[in-house]
N, C-alpha and C. Protein backbone atom coordinates (compact mmCIF):
# COMPACT_ATOMS: atom_id res chain seq x y z
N UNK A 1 -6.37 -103.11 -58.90
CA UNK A 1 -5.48 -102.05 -58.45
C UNK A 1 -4.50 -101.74 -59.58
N UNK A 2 -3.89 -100.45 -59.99
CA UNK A 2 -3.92 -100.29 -60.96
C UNK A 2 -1.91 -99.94 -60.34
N UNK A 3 -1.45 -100.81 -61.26
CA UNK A 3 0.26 -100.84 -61.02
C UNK A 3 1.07 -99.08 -61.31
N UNK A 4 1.92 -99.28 -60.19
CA UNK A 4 2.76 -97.86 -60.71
C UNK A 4 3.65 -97.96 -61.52
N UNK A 5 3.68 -97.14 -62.51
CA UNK A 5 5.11 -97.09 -63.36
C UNK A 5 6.42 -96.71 -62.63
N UNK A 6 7.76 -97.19 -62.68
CA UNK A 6 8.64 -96.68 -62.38
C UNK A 6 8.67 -95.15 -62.36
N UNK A 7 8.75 -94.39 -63.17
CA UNK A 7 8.44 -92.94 -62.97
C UNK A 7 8.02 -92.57 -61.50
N UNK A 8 6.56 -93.02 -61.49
CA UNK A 8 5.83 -92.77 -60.67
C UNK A 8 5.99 -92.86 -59.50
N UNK A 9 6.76 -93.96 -58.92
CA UNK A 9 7.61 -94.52 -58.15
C UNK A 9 8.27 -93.48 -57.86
N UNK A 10 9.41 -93.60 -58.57
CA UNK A 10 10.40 -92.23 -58.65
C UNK A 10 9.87 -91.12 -57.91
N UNK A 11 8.56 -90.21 -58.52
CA UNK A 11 8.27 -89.06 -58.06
C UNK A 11 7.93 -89.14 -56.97
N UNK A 12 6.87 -90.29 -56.37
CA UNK A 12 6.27 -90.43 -55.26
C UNK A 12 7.22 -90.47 -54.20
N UNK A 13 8.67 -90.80 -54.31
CA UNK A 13 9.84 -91.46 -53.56
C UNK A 13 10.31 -89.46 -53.07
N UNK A 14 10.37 -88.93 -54.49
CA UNK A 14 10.93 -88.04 -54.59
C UNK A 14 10.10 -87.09 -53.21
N UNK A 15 8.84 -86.91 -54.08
CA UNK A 15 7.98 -86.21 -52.83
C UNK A 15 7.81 -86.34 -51.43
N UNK A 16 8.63 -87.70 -50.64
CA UNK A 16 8.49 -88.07 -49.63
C UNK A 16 10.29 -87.83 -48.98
N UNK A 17 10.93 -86.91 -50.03
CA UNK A 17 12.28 -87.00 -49.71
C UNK A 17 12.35 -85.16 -49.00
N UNK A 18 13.04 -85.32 -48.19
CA UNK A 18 12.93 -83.89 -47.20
C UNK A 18 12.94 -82.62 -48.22
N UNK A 19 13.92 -82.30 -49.30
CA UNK A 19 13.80 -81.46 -50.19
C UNK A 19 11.92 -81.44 -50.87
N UNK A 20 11.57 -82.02 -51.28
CA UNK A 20 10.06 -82.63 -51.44
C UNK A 20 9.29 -81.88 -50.54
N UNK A 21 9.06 -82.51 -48.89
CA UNK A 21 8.51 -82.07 -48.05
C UNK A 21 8.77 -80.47 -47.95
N UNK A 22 9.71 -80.28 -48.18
CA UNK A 22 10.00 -78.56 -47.70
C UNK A 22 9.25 -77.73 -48.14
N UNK A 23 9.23 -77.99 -49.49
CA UNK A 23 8.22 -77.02 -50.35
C UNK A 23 6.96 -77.03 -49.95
N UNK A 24 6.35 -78.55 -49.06
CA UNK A 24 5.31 -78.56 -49.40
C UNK A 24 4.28 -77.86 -47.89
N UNK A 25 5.86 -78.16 -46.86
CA UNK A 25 4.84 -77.81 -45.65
C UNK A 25 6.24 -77.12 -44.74
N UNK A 26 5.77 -76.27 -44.04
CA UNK A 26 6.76 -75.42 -43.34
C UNK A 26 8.16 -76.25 -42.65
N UNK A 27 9.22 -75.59 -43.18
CA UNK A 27 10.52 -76.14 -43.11
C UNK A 27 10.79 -76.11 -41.53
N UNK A 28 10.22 -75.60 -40.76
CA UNK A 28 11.13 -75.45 -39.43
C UNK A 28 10.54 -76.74 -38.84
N UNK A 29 8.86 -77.16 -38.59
CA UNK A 29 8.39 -78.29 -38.81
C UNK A 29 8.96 -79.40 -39.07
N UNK A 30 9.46 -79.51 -40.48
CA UNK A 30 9.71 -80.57 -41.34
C UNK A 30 11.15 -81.22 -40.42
N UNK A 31 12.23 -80.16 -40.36
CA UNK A 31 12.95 -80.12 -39.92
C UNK A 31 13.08 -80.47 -38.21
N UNK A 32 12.44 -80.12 -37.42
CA UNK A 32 12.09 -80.69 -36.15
C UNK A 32 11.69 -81.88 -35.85
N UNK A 33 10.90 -82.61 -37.05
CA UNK A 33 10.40 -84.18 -36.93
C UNK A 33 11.61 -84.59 -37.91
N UNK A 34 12.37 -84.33 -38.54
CA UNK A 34 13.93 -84.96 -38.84
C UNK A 34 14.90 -85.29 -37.64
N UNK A 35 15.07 -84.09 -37.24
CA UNK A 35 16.17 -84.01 -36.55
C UNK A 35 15.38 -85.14 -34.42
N UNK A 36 14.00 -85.09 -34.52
CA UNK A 36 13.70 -85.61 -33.63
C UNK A 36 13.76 -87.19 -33.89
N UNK A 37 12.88 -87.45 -34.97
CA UNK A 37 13.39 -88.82 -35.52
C UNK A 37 14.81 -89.78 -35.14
N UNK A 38 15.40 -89.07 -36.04
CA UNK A 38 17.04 -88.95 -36.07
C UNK A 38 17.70 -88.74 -34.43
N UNK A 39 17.46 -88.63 -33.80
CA UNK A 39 18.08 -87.86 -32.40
C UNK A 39 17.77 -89.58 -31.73
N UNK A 40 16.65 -89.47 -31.61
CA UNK A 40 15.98 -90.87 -31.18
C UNK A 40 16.56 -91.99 -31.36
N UNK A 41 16.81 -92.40 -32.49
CA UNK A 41 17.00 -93.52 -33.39
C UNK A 41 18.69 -93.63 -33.27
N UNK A 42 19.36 -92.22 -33.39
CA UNK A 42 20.74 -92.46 -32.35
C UNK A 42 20.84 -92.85 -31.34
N UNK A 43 20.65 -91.81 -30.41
CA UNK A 43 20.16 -92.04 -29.32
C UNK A 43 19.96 -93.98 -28.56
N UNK A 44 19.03 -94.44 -29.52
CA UNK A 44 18.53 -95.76 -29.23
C UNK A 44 19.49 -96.65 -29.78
N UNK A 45 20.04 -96.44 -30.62
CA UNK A 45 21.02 -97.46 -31.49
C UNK A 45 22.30 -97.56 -30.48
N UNK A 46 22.64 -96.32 -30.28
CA UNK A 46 23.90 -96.20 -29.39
C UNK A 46 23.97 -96.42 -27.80
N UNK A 47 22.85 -96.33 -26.99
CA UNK A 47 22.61 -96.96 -26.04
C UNK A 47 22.34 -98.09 -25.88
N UNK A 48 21.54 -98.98 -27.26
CA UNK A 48 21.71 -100.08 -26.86
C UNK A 48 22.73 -101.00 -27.19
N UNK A 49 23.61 -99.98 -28.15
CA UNK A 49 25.32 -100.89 -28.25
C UNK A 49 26.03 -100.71 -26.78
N UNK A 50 25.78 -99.83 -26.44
CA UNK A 50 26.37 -99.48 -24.99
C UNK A 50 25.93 -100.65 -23.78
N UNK A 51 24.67 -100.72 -24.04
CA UNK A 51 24.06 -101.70 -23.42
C UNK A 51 24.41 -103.32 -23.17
N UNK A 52 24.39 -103.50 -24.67
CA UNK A 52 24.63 -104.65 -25.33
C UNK A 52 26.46 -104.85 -24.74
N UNK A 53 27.37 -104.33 -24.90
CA UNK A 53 28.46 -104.57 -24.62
C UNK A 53 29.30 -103.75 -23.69
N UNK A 54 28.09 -103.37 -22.89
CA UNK A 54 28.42 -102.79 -21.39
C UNK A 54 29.70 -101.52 -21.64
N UNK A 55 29.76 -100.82 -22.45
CA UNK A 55 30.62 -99.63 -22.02
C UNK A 55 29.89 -98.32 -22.74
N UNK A 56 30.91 -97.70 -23.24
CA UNK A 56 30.81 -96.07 -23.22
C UNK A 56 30.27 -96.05 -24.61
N UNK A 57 29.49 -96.60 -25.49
CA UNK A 57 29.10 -96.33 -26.83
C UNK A 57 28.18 -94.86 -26.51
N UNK A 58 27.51 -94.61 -25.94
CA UNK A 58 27.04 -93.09 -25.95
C UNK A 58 27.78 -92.12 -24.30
N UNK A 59 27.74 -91.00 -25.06
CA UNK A 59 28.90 -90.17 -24.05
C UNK A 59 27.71 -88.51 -24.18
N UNK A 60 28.21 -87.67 -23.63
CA UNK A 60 27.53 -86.34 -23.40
C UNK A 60 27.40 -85.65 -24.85
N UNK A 61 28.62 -85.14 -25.62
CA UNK A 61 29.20 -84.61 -26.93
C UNK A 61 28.43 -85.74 -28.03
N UNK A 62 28.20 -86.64 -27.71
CA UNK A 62 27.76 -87.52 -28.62
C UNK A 62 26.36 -87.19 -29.82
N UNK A 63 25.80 -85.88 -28.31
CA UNK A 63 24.52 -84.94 -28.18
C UNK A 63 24.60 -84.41 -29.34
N UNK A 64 25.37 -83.37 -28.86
CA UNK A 64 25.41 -82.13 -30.40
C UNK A 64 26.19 -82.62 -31.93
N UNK A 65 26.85 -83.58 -31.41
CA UNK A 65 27.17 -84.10 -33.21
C UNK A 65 26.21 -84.89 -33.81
N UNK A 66 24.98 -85.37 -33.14
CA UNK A 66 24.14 -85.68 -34.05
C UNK A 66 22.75 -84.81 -34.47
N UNK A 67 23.18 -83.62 -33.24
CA UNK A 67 21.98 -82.72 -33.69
C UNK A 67 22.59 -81.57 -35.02
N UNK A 68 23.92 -81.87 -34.70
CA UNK A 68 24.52 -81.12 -36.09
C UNK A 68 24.58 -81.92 -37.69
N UNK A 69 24.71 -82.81 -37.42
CA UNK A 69 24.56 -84.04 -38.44
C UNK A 69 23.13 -84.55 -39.02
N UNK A 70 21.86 -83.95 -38.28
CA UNK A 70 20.59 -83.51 -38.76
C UNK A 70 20.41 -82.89 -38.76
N UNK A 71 20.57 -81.51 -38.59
CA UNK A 71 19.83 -80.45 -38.23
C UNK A 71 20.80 -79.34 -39.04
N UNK A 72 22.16 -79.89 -39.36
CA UNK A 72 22.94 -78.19 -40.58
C UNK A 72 23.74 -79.74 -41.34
N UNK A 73 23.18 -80.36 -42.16
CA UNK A 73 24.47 -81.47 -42.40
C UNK A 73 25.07 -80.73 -43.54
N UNK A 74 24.50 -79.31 -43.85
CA UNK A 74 25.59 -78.97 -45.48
C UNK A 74 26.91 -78.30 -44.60
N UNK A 75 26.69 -77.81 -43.22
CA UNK A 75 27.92 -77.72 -42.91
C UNK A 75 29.52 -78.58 -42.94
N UNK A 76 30.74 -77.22 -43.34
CA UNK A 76 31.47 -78.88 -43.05
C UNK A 76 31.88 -79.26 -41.60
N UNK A 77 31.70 -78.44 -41.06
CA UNK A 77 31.63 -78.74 -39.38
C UNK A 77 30.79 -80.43 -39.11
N UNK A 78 29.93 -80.54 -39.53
CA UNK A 78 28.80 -81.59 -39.67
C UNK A 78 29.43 -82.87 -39.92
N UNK A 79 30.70 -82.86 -41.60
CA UNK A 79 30.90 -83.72 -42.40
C UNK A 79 31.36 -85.01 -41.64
N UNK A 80 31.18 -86.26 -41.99
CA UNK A 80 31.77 -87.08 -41.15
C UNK A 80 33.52 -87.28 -40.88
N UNK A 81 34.05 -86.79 -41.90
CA UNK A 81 35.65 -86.03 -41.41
C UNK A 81 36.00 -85.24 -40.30
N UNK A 82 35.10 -83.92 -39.91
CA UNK A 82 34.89 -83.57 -39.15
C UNK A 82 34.94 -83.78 -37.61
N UNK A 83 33.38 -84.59 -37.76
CA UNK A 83 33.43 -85.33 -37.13
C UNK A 83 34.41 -86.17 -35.91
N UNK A 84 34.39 -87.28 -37.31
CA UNK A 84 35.08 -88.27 -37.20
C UNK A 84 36.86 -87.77 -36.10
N UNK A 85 37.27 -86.90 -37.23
CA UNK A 85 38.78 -86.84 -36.75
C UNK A 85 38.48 -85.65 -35.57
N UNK A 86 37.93 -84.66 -35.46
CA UNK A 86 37.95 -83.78 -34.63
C UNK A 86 36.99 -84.60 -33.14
N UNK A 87 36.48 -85.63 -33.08
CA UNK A 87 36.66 -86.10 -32.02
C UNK A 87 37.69 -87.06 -31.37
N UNK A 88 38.28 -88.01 -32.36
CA UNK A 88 40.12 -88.25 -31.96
C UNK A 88 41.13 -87.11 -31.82
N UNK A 89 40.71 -86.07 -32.59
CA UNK A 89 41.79 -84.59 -31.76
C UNK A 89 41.37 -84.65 -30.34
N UNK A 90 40.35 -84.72 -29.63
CA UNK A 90 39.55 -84.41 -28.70
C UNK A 90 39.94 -85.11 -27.53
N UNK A 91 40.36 -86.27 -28.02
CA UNK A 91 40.80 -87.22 -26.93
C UNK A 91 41.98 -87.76 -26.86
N UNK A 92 42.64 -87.61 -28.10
CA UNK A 92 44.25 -87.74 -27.67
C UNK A 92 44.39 -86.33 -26.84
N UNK A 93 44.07 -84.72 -27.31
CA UNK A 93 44.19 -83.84 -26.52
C UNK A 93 43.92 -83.85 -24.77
N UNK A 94 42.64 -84.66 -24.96
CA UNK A 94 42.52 -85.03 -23.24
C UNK A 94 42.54 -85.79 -23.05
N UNK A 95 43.41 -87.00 -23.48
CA UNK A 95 44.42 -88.11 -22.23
C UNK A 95 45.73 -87.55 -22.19
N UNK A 96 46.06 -86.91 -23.21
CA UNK A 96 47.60 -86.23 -23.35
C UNK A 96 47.56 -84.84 -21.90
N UNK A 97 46.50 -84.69 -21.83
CA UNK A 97 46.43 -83.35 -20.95
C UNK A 97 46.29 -84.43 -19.46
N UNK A 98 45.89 -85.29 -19.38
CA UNK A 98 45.89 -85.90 -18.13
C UNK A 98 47.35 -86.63 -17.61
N UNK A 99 47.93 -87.02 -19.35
CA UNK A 99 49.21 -87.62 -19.08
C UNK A 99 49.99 -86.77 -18.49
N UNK A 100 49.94 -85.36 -18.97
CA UNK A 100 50.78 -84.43 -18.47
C UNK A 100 51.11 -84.28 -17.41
N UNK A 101 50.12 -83.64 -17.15
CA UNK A 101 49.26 -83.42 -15.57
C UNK A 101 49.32 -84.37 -14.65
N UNK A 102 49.24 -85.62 -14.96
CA UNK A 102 49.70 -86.51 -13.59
C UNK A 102 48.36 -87.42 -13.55
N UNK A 103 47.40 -87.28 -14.25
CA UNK A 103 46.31 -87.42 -13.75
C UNK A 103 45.58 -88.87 -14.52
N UNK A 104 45.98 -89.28 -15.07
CA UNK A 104 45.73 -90.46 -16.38
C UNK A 104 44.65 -91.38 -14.87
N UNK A 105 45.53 -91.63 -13.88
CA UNK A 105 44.98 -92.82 -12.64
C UNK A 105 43.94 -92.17 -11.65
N UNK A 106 43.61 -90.82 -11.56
CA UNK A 106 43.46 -89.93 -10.76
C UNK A 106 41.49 -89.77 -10.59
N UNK A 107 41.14 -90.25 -9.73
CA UNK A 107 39.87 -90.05 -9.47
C UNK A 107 39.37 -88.77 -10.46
N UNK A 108 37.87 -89.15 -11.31
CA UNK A 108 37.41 -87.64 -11.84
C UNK A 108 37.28 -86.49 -10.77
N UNK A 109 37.39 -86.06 -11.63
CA UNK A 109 36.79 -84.57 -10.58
C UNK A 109 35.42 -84.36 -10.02
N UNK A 110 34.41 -85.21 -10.58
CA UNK A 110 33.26 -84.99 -10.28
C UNK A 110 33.22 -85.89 -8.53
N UNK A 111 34.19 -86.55 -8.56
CA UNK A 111 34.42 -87.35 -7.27
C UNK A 111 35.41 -86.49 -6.18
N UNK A 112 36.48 -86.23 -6.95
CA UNK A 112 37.81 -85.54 -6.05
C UNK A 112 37.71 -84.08 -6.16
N UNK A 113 36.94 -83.23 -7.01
CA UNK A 113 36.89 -82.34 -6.90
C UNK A 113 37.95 -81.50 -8.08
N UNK A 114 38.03 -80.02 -8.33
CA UNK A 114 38.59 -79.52 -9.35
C UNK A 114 39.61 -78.64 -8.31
N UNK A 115 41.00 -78.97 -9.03
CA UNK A 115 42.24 -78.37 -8.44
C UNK A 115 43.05 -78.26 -9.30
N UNK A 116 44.18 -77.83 -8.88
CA UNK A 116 45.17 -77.05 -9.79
C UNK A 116 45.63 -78.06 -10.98
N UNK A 117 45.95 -79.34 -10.88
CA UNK A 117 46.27 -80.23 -11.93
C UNK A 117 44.94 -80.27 -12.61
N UNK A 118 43.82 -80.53 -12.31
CA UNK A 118 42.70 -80.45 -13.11
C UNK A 118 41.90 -79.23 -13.97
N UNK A 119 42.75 -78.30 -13.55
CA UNK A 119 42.31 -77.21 -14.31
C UNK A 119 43.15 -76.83 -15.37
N UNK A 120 44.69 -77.11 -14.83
CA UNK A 120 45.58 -77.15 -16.05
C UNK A 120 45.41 -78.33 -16.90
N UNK A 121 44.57 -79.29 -16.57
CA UNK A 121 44.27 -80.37 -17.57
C UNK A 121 43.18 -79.78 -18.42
N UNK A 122 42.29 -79.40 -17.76
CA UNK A 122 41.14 -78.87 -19.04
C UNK A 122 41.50 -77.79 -19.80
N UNK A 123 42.14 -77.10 -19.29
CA UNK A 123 42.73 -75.94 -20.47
C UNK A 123 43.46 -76.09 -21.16
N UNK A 124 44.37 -77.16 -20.94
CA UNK A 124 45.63 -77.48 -21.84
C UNK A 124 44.50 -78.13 -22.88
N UNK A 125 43.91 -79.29 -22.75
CA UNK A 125 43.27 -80.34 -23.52
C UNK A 125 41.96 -79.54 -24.43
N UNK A 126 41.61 -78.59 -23.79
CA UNK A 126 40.58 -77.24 -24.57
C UNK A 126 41.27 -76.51 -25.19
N UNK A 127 42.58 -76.12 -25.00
CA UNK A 127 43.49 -75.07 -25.90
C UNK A 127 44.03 -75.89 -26.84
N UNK A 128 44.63 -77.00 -26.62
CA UNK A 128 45.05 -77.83 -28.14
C UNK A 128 43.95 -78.56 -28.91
N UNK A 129 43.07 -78.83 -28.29
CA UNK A 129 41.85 -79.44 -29.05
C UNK A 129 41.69 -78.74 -30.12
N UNK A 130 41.46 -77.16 -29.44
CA UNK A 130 40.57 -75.96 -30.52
C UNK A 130 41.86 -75.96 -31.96
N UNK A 131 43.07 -75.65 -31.09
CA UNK A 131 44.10 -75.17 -32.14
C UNK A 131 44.64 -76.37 -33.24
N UNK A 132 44.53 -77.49 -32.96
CA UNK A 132 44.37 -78.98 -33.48
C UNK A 132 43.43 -78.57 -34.50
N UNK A 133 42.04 -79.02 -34.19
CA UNK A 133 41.41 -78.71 -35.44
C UNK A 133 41.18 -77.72 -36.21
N UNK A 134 42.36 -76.57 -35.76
CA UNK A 134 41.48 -75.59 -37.15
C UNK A 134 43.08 -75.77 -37.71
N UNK A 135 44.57 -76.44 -37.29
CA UNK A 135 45.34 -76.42 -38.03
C UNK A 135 45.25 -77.26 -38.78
N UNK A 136 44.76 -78.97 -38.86
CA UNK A 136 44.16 -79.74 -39.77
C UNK A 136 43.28 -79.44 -40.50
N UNK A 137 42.21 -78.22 -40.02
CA UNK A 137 40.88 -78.03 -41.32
C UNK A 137 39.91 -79.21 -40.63
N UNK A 138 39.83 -79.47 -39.39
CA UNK A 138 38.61 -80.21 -38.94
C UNK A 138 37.86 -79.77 -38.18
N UNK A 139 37.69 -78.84 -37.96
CA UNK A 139 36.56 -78.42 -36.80
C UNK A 139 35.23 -79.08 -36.26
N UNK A 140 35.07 -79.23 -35.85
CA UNK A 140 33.72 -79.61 -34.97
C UNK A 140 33.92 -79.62 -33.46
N UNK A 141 33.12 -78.76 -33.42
CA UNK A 141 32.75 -78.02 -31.83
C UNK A 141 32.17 -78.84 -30.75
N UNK A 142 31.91 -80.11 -30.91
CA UNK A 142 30.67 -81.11 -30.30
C UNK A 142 32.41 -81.76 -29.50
N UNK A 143 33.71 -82.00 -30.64
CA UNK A 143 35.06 -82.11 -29.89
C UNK A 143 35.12 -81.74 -28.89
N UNK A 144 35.41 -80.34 -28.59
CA UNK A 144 35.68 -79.52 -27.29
C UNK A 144 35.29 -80.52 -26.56
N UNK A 145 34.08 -80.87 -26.26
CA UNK A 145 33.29 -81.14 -25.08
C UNK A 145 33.93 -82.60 -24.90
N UNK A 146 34.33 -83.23 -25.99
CA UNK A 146 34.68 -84.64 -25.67
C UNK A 146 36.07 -84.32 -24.74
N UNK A 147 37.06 -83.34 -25.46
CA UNK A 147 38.18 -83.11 -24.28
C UNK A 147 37.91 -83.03 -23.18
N UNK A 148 37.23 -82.29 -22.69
CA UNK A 148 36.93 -81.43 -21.72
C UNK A 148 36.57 -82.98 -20.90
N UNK A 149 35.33 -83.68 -21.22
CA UNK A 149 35.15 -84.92 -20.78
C UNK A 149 36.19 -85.78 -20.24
N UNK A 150 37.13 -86.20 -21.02
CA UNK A 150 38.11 -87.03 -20.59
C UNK A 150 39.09 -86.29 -19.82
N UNK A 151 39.48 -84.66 -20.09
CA UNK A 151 40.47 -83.89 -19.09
C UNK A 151 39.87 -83.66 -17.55
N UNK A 152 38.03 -83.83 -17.18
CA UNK A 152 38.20 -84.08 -16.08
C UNK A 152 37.92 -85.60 -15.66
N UNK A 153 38.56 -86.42 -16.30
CA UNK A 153 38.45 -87.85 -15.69
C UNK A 153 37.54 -88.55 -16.07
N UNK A 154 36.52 -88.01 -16.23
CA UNK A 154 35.18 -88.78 -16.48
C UNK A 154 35.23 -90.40 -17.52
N UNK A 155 35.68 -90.06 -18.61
CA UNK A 155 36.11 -91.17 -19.36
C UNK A 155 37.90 -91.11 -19.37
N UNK A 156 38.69 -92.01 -19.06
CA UNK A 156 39.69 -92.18 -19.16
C UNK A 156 40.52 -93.08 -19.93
N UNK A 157 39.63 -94.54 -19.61
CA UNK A 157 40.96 -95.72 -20.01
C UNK A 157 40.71 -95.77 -21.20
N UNK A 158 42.59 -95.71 -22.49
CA UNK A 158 42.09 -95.87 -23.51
C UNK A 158 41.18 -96.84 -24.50
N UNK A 159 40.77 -97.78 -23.64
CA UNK A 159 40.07 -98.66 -24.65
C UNK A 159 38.39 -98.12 -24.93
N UNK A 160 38.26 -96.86 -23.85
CA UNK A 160 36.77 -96.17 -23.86
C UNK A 160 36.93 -94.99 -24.77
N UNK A 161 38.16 -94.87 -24.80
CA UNK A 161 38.18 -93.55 -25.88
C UNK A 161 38.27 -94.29 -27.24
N UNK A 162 38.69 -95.26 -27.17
CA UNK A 162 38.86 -95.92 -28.70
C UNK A 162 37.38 -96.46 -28.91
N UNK A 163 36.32 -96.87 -28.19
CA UNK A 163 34.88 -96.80 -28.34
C UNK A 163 34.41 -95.60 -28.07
N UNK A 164 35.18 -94.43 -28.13
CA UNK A 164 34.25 -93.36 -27.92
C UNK A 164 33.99 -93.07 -29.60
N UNK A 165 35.43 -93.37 -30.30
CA UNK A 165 35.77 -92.73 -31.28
C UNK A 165 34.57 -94.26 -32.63
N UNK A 166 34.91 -95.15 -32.24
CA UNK A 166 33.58 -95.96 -32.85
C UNK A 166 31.86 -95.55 -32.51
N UNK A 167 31.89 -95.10 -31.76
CA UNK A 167 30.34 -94.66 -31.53
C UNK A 167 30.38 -93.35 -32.66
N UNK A 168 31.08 -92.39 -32.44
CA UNK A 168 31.60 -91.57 -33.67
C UNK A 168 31.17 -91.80 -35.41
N UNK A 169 31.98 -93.24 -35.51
CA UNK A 169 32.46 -93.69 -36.53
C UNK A 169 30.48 -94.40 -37.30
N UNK A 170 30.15 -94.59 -36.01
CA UNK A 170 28.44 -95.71 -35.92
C UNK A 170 27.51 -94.02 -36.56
N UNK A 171 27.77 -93.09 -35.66
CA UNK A 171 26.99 -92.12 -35.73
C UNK A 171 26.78 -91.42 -37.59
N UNK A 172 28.57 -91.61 -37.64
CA UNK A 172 28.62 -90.91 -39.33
C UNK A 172 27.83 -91.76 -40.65
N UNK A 173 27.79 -93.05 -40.17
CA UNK A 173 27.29 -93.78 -40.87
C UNK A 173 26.27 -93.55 -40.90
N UNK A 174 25.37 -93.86 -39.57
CA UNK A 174 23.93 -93.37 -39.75
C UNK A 174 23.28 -92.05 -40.48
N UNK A 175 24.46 -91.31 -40.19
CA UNK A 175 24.43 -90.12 -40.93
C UNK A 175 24.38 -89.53 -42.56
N UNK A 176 25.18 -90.71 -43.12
CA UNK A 176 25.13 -90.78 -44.51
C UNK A 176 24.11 -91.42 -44.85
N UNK A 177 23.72 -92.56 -44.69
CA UNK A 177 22.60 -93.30 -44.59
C UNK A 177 21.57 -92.25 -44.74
N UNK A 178 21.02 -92.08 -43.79
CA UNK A 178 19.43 -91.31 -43.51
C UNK A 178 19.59 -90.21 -44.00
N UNK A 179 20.27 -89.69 -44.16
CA UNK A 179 20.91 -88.07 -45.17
C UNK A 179 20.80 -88.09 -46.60
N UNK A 180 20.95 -89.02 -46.93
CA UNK A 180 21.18 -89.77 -48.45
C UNK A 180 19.93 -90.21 -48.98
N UNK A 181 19.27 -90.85 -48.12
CA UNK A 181 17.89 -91.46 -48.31
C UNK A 181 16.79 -90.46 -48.51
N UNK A 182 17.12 -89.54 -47.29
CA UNK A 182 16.18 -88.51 -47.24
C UNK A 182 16.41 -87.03 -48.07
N UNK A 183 17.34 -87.49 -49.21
CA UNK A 183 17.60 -86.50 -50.11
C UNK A 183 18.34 -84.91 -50.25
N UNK A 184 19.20 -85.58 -48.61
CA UNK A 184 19.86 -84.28 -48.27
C UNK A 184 21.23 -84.61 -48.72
N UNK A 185 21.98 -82.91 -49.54
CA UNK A 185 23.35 -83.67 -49.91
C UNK A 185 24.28 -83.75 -48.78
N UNK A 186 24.60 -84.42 -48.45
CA UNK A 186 25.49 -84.76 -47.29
C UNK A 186 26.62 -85.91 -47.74
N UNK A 187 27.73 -85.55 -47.39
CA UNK A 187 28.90 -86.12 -48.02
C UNK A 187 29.56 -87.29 -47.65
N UNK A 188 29.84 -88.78 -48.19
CA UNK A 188 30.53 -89.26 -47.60
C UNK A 188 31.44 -89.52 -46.88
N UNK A 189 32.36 -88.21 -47.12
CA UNK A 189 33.81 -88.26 -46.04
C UNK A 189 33.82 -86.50 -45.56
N UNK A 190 33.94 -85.81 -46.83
CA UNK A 190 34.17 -84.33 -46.12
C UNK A 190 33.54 -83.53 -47.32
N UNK A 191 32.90 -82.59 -47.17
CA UNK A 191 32.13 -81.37 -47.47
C UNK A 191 33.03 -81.26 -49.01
N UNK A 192 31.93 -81.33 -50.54
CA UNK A 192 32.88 -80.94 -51.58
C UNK A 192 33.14 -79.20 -51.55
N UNK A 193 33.64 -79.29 -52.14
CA UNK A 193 33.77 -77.35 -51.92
C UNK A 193 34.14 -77.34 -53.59
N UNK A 194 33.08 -76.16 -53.42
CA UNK A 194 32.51 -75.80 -55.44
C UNK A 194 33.80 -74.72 -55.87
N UNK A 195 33.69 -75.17 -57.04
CA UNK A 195 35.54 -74.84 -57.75
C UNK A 195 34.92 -73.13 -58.01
């Protein structure tokens, strides 16, 4: 059997790296067994930390930040800054909207139903969420939904929001990781922006 040269290595590595694949076979394809891969392999990692130590390591929002984090990662919406901080906007906004409101102890709504404190909780915690991250420069939209989550009760006590925000933290990693590997530029902390 006849040994590879480093080079060769190299190219062969290269050709098996998503930029590689693109050229070679239809991108929407290529891109669908990425982002399915990837979805999965979250998906599985984070349920079974959830599993493993019985709480909230995967949540609803958990959804679209990893289908954004495969599927557009040159966005900076995507970046793990993003991310990262625009889902702690998300949830100080909605325990702060429950603190307000009265509601921090207060059965979810999916149990007690939606009423006047609960509606001024989701709007308050949806109106500062949004205005939060675009006055920091963090946006990510997959946030919203985490407010919205904790403003109707659903996740409350802070030690689930502080594992909401590590499942987060698990997700970005994976994200650089398999992004990196697979030859997509995707940034370690936040999106460079060309001078």
């Amino acid at each position: 059997m006849e040994e590879k040269s480093g080079g060769e290595i190299r190219e062969l590595l290269g050709r098996l790296r998503l930029p590689g694949l693109i050229e070679r076979f239809p991108p929407r394809i290529i891109w669908a067994v990425f982002v399915f891969v990837n979805g999965f392999v979250t998906c599985a990692i984070l349920a079974s930390m959830a599993m493993a130590w019985k709480t909230t390591f995967i949540f609803p929002s958990l959804g679209p930040t990893a289908f954004m984090v495969f599927f557009n990662p040159a966005s900076a919406e995507s970046s793990p800054r993003n991310a990262i901080l625009g889902h702690a906007i998300g949830s100080l906004c909605g325990y702060g909207a429950l603190w307000v409101t009265g509601l921090v102890d207060a059965a979810p709504a999916t149990v007690s139903g939606v009423h006047d404190p609960r509606i001024v909780a989701a709007a308050v915690s949806l109106a500062t969420t949004g205005a939060f991250m675009i006055l920091f420069g963090v946006v990510h939209p997959p946030a919203a939904a985490t407010t919205v989550i904790i403003s109707l009760g659903i996740i409350t006590a802070p030690v689930h929001l502080l594992i909401i925000e590590l499942a987060v933290v698990v997700l970005a990693i994976q994200a650089i990781v398999v992004n990196r590997v697979a030859g997509v530029d995707y940034p370690v902390w936040a999106r460079r922006v060309s001078p």
